[in-house]
N, C-alpha and C. Protein backbone atom coordinates (compact mmCIF):
# COMPACT_ATOMS: atom_id res chain seq x y z
N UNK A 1 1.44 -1.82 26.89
CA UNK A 1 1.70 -1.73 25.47
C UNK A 1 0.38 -1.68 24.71
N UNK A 2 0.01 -0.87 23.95
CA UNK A 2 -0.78 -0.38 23.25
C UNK A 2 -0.91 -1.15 22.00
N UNK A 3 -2.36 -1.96 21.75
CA UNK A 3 -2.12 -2.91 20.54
C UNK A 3 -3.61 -2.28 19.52
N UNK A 4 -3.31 -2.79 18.14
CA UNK A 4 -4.44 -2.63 17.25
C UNK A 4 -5.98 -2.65 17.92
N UNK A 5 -6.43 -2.28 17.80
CA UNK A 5 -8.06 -2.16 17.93
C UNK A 5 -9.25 -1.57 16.52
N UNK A 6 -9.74 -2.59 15.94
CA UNK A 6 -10.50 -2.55 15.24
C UNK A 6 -11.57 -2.87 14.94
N UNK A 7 -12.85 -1.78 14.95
CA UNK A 7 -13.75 -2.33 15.07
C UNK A 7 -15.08 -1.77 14.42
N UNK A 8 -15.90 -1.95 14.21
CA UNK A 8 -17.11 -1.70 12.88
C UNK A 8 -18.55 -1.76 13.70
N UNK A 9 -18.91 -0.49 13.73
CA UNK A 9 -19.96 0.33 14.54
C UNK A 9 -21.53 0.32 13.25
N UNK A 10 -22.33 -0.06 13.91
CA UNK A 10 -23.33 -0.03 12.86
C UNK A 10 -24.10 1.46 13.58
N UNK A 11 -24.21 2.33 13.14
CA UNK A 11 -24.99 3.94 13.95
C UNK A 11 -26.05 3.87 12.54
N UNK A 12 -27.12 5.01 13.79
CA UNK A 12 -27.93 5.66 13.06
C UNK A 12 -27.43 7.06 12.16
N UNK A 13 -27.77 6.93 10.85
CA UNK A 13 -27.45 7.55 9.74
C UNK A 13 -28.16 8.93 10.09
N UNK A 14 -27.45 9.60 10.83
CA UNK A 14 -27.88 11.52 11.20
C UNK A 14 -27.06 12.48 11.68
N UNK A 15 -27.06 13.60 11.28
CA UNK A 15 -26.24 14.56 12.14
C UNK A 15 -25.85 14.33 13.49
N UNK A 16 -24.50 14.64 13.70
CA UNK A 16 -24.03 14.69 15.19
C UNK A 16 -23.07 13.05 15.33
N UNK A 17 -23.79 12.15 15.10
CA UNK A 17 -23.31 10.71 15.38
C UNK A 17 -21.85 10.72 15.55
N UNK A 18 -21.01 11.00 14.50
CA UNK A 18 -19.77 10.83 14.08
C UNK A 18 -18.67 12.02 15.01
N UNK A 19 -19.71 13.02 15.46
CA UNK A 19 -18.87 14.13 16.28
C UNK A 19 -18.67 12.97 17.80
N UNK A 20 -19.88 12.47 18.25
CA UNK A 20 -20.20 11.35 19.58
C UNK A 20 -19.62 10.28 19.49
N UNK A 21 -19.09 9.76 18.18
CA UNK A 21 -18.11 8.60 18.64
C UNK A 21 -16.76 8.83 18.69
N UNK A 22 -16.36 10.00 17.64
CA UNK A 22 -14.74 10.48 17.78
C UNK A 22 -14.83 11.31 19.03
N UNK A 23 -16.04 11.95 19.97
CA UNK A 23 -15.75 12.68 20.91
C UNK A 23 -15.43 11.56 22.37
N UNK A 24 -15.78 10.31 22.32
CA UNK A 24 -15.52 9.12 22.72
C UNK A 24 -14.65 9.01 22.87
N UNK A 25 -13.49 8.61 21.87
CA UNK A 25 -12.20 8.23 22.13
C UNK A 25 -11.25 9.33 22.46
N UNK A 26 -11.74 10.89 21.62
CA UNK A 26 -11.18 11.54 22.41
C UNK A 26 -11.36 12.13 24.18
N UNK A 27 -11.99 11.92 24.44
CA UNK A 27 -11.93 12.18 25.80
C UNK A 27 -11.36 10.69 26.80
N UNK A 28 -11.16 10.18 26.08
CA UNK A 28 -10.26 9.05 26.86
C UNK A 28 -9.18 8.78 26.21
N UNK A 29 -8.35 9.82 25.49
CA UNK A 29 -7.03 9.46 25.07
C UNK A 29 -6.49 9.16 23.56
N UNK A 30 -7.65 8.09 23.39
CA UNK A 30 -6.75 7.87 22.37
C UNK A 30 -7.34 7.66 20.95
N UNK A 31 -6.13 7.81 19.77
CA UNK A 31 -6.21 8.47 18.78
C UNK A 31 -7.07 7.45 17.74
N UNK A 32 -7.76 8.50 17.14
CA UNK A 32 -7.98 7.10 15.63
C UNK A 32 -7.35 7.68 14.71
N UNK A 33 -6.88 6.25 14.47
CA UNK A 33 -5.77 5.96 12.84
C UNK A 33 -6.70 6.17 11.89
N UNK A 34 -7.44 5.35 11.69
CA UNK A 34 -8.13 5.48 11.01
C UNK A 34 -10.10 5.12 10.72
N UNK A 35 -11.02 6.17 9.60
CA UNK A 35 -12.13 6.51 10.21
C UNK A 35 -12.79 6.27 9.02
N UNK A 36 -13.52 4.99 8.04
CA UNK A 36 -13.83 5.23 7.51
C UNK A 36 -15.87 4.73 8.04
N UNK A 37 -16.42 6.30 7.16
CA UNK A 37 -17.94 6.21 7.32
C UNK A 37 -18.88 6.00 6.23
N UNK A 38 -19.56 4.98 5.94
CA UNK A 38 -20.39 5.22 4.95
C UNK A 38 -22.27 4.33 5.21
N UNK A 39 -22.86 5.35 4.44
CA UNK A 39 -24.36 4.28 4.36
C UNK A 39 -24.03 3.33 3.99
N UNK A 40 -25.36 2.33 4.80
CA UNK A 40 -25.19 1.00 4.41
C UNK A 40 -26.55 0.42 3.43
N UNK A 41 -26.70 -0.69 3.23
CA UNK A 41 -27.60 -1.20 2.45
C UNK A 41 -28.87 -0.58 3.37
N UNK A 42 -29.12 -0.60 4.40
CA UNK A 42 -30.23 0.25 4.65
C UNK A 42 -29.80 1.94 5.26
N UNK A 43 -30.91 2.35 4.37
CA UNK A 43 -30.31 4.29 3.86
C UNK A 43 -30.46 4.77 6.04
N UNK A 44 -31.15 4.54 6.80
CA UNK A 44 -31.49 4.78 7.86
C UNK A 44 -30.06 4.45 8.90
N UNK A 45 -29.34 3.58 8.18
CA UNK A 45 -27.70 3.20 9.26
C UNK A 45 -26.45 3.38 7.93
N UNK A 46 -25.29 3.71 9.01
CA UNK A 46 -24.17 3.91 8.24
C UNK A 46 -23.44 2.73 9.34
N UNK A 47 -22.31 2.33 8.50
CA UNK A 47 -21.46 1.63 9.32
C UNK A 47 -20.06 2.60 9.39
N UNK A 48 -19.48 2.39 11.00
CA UNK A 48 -18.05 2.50 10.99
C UNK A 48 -17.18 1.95 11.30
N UNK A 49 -15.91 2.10 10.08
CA UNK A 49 -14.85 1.03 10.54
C UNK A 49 -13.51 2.04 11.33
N UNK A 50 -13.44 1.31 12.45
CA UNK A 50 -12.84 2.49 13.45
C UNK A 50 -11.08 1.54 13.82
N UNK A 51 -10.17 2.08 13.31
CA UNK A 51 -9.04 1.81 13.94
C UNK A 51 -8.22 2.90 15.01
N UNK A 52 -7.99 2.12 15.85
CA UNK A 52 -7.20 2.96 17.03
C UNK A 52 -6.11 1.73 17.85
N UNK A 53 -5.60 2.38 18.96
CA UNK A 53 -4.44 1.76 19.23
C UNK A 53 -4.76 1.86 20.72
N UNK A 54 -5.12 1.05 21.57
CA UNK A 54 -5.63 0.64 23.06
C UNK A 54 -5.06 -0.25 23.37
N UNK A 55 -4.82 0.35 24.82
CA UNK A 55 -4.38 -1.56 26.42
C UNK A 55 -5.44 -2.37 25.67
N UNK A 56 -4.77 -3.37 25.55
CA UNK A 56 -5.75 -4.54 25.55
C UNK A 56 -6.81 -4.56 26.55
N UNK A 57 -6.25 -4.23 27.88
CA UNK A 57 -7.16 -4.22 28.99
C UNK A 57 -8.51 -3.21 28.82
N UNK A 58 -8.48 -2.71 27.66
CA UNK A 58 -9.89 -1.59 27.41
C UNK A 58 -10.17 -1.64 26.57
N UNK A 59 -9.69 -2.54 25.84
CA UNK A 59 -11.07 -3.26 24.23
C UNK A 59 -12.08 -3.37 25.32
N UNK A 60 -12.79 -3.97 25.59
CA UNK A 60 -14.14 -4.50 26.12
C UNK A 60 -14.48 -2.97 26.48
N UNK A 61 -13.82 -1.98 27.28
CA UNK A 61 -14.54 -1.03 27.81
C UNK A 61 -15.12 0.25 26.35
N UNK A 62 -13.91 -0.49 25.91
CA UNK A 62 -14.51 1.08 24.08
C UNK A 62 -15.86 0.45 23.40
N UNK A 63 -15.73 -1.04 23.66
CA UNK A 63 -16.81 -1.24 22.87
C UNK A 63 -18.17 -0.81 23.77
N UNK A 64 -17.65 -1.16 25.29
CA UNK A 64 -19.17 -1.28 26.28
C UNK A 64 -19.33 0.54 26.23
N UNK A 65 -18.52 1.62 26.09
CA UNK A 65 -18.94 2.97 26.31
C UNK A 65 -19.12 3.28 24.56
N UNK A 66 -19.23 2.57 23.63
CA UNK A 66 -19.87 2.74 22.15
C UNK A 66 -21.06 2.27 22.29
N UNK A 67 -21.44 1.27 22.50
CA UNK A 67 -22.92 0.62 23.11
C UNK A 67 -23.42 1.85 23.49
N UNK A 68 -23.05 2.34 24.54
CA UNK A 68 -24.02 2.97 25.58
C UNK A 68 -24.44 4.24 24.83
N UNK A 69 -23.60 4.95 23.84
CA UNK A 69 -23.92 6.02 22.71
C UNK A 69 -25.31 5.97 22.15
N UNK A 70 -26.38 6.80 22.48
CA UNK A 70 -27.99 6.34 21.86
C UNK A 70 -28.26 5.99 20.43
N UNK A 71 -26.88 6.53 19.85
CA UNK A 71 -27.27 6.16 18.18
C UNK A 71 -26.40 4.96 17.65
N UNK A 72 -26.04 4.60 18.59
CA UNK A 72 -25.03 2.87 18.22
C UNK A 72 -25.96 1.83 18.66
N UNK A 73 -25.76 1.10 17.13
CA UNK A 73 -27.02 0.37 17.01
C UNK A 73 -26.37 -1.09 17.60
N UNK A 74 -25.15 -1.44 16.65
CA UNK A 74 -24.11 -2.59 17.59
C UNK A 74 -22.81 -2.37 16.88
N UNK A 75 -22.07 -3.27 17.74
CA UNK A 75 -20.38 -2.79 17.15
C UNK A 75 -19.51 -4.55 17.75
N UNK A 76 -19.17 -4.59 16.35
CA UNK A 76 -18.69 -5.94 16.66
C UNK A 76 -16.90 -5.45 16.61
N UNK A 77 -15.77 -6.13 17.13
CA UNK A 77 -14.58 -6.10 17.71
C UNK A 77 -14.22 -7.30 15.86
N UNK A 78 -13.44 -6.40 15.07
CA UNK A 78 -12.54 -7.01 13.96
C UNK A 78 -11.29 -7.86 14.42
N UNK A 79 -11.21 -8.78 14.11
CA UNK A 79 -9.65 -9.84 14.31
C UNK A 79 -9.79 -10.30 13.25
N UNK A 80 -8.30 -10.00 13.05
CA UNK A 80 -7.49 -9.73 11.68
C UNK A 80 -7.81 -11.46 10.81
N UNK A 81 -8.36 -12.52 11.76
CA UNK A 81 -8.05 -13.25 10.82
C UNK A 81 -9.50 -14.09 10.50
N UNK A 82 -10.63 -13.10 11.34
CA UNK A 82 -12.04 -13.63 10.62
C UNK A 82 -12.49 -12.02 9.88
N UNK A 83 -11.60 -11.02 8.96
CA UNK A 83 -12.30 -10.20 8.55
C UNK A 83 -11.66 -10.09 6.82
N UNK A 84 -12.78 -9.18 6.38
CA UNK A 84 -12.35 -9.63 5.09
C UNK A 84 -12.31 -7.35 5.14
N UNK A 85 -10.81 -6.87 4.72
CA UNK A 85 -10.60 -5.46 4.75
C UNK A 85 -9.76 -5.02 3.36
N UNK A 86 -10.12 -3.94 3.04
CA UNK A 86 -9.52 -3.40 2.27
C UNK A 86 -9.42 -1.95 2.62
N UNK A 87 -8.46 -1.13 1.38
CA UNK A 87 -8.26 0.44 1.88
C UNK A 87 -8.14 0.97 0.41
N UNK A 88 -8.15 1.89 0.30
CA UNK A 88 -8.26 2.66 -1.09
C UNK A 88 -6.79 3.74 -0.94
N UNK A 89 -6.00 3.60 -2.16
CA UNK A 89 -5.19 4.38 -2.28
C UNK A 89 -5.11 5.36 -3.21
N UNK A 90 -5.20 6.75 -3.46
CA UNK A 90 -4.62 7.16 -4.71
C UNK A 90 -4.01 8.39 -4.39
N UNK A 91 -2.66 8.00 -5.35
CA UNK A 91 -1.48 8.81 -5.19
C UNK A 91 -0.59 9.82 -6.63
N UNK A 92 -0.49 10.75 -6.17
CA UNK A 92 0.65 11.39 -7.32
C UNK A 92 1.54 11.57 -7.36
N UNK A 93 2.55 10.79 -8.62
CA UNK A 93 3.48 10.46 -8.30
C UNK A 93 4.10 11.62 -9.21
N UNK A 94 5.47 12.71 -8.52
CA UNK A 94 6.48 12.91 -9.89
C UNK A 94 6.82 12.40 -10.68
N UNK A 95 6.43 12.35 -11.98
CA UNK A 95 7.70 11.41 -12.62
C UNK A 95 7.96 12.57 -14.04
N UNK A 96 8.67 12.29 -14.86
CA UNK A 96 9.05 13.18 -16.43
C UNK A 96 8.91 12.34 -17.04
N UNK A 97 8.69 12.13 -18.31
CA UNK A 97 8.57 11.14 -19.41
C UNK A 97 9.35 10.50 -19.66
N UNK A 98 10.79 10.32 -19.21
CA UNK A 98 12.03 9.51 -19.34
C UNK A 98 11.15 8.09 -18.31
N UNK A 99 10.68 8.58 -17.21
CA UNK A 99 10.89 7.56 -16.15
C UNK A 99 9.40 7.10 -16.40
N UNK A 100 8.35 7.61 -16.56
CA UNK A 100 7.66 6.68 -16.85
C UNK A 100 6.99 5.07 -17.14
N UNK A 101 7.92 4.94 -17.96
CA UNK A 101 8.24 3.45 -18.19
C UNK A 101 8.05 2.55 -17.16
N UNK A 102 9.17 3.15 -16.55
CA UNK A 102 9.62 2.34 -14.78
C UNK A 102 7.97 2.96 -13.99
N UNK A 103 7.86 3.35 -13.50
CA UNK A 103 6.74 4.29 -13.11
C UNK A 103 5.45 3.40 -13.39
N UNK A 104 5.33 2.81 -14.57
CA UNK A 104 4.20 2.12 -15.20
C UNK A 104 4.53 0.94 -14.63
N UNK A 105 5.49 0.53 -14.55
CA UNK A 105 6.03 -0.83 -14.08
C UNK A 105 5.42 -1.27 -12.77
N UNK A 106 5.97 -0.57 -12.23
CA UNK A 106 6.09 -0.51 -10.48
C UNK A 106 4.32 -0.53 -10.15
N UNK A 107 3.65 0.54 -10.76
CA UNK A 107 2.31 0.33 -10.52
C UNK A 107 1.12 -0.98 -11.25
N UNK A 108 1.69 -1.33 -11.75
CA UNK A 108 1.21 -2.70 -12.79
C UNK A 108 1.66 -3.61 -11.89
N UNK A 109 2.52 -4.20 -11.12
CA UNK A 109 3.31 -4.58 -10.14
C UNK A 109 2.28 -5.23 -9.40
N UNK A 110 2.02 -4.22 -8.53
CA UNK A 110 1.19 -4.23 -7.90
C UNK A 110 -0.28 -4.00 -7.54
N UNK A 111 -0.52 -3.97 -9.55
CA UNK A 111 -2.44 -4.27 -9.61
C UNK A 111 -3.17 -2.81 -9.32
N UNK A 112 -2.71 -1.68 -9.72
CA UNK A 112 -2.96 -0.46 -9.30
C UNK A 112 -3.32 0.15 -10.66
N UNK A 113 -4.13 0.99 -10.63
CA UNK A 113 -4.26 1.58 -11.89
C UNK A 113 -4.16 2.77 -11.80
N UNK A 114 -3.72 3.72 -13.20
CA UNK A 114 -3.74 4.77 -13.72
C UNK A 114 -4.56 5.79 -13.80
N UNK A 115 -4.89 6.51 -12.84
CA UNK A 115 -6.64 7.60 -12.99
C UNK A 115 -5.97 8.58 -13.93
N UNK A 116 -4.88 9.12 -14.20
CA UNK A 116 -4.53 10.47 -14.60
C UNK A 116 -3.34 10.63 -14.91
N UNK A 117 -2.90 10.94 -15.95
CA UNK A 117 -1.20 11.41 -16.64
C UNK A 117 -1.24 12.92 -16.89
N UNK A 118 -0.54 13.68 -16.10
CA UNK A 118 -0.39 15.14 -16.41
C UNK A 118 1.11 15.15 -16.84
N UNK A 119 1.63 16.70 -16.86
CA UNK A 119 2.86 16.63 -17.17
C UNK A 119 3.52 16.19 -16.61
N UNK A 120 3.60 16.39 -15.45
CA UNK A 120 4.77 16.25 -14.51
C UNK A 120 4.46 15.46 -13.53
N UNK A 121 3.37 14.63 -13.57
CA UNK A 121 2.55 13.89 -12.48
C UNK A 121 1.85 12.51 -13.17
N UNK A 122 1.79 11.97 -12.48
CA UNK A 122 0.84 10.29 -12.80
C UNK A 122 0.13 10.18 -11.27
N UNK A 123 -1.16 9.91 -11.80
CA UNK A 123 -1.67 9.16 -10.28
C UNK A 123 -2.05 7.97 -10.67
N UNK A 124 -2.53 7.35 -9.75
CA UNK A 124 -2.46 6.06 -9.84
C UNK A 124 -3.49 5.54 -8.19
N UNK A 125 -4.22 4.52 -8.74
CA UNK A 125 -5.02 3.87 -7.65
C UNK A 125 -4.94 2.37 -7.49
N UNK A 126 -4.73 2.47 -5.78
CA UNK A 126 -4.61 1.13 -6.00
C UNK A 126 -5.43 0.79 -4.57
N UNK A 127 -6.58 -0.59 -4.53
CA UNK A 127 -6.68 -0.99 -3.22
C UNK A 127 -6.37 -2.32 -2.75
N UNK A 128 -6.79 -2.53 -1.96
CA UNK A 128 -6.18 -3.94 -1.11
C UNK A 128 -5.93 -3.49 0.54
N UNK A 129 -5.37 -4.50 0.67
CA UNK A 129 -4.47 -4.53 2.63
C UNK A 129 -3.94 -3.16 2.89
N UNK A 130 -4.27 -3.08 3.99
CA UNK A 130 -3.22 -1.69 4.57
C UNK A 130 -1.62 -2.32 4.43
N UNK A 131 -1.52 -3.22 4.48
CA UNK A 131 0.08 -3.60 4.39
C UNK A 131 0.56 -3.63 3.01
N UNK A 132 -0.38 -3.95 1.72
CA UNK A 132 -0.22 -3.78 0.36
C UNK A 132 -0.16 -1.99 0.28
N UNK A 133 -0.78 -1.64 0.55
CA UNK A 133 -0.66 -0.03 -0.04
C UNK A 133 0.61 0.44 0.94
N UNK A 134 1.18 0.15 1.84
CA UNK A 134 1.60 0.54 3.20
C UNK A 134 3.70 0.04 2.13
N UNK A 135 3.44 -1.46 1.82
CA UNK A 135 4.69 -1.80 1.02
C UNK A 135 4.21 -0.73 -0.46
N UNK A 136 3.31 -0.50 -1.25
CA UNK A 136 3.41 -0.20 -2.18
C UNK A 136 4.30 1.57 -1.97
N UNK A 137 3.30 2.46 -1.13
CA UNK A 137 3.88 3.39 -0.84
C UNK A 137 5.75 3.42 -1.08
N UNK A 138 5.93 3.03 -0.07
CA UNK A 138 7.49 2.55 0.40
C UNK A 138 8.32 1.93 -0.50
N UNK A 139 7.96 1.31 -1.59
CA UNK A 139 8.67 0.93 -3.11
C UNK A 139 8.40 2.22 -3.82
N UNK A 140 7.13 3.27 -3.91
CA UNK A 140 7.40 4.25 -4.73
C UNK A 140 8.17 5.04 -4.28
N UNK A 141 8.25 5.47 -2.92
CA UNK A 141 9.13 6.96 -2.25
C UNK A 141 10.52 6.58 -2.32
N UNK A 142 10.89 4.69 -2.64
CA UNK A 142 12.46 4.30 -2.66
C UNK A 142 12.83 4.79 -4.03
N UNK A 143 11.82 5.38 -4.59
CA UNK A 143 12.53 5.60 -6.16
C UNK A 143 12.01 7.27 -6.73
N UNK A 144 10.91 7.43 -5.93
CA UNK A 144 10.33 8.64 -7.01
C UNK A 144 9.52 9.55 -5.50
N UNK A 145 9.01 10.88 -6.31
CA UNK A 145 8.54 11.69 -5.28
C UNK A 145 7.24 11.69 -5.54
N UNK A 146 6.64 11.54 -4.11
CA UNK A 146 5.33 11.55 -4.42
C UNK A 146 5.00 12.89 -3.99
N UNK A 147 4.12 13.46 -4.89
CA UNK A 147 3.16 14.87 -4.86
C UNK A 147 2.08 15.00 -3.84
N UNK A 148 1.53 14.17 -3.53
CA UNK A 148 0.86 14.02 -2.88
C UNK A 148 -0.05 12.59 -2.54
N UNK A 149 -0.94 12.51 -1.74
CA UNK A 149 -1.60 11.20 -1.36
C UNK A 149 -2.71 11.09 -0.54
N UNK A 150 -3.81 10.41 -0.65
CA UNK A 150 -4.79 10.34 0.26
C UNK A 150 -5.59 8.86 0.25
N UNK A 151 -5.24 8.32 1.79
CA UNK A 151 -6.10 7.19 1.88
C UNK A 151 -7.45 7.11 2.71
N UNK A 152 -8.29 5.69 1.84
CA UNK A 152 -9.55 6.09 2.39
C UNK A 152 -9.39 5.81 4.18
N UNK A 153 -8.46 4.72 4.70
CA UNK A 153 -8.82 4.38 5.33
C UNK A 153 -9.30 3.04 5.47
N UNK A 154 -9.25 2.50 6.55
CA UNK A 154 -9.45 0.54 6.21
C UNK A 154 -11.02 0.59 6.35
N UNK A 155 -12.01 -0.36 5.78
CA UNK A 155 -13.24 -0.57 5.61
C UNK A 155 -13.05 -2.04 5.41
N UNK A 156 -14.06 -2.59 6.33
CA UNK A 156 -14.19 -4.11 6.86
C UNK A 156 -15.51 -4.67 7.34
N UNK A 157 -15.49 -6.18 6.73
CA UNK A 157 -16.84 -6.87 7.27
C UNK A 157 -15.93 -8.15 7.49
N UNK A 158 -16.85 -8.96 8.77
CA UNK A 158 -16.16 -10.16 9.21
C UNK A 158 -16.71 -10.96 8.23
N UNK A 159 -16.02 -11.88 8.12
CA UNK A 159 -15.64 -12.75 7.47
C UNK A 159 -16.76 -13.79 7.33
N UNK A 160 -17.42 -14.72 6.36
CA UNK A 160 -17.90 -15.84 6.42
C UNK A 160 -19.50 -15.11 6.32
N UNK A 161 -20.56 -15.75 6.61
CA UNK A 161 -21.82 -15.90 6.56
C UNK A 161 -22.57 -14.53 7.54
N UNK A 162 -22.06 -14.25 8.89
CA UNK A 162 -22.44 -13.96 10.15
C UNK A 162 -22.51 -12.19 9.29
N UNK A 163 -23.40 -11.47 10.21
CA UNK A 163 -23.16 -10.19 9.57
C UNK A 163 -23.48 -9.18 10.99
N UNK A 164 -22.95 -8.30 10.84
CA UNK A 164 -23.31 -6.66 12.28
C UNK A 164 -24.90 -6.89 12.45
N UNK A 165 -25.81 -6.92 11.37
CA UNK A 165 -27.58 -6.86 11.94
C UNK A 165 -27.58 -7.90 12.71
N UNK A 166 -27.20 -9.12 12.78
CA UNK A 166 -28.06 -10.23 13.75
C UNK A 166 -27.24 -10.37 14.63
């Protein structure tokens, strides 16, 4: 049985890197959920927060064949309950000016804000937990159509004092 795997890669900030770690998991199977990449406080490393779905029995081996990658600097293994994660949502929702109202509701609700009112559309942003955007989703599609949607993806640092450099 195939469980969560999450985990936050500190690489050198250069061409190619990001083709060598997704070419990683793809050649052993399995998929990433989700991929978010960005520079970090030093311009020379980016961090990545990498979710995928692995045997338990091969956490240790994704992290030991990420190591061995020349531009992985270190990569620490996320558990859910020493990390501090969020995800970025923003979505467009159908709505007509009758429903609005409700529409405003539902996203106030849940601490999300308003980027844009067109005619026939509202978007709206909201971040937090993959399980907050994950229920928020799923309360809007029980009522209204969404136009479209794009998430960033989960982005994470463990928790407390300790940090990926030391």
């Amino acid at each position: 049985m195939q469980e969560r795997l999450e985990l936050s890669a500190l690489v050198k900030n250069h061409a190619g890197v990001l083709l060598r770690v997704c070419g990683l998991f793809a050649r052993r199977g399995f998929n990433i959920q989700s991929l978010n990449v960005s520079e970090t406080e030093t311009p020379e490393l980016s961090r990545m927060t990498i979710v995928s779905h692995v045997e338990p029995s091969q956490f240790r081996q994704v992290e030991q064949q990420l190591l061995k990658l020349e531009d992985v600097v270190s990569v620490v293994r996320l558990e859910e309950e020493k990390t501090v994660s969020s995800e970025l949502l923003l979505v467009k929702i159908r709505c007509v000016n009758k429903e609005r109202p409700s529409v405003l509701k539902t996203i106030t609700a849940y601490g999300a804000r308003v980027k844009d009112i067109g005619h026939l559309t509202l978007t709206a942003e909201l971040t937090g937990e993959s399980s907050i955007i994950d229920r928020f989703i799923a309360d809007i599609t029980s009522h209204y159509t969404i136009a479209e949607l794009s998430r960033s993806g989960m982005t994470a640092l463990e928790s407390g004092d300790k940090n990926i450099n030391e």
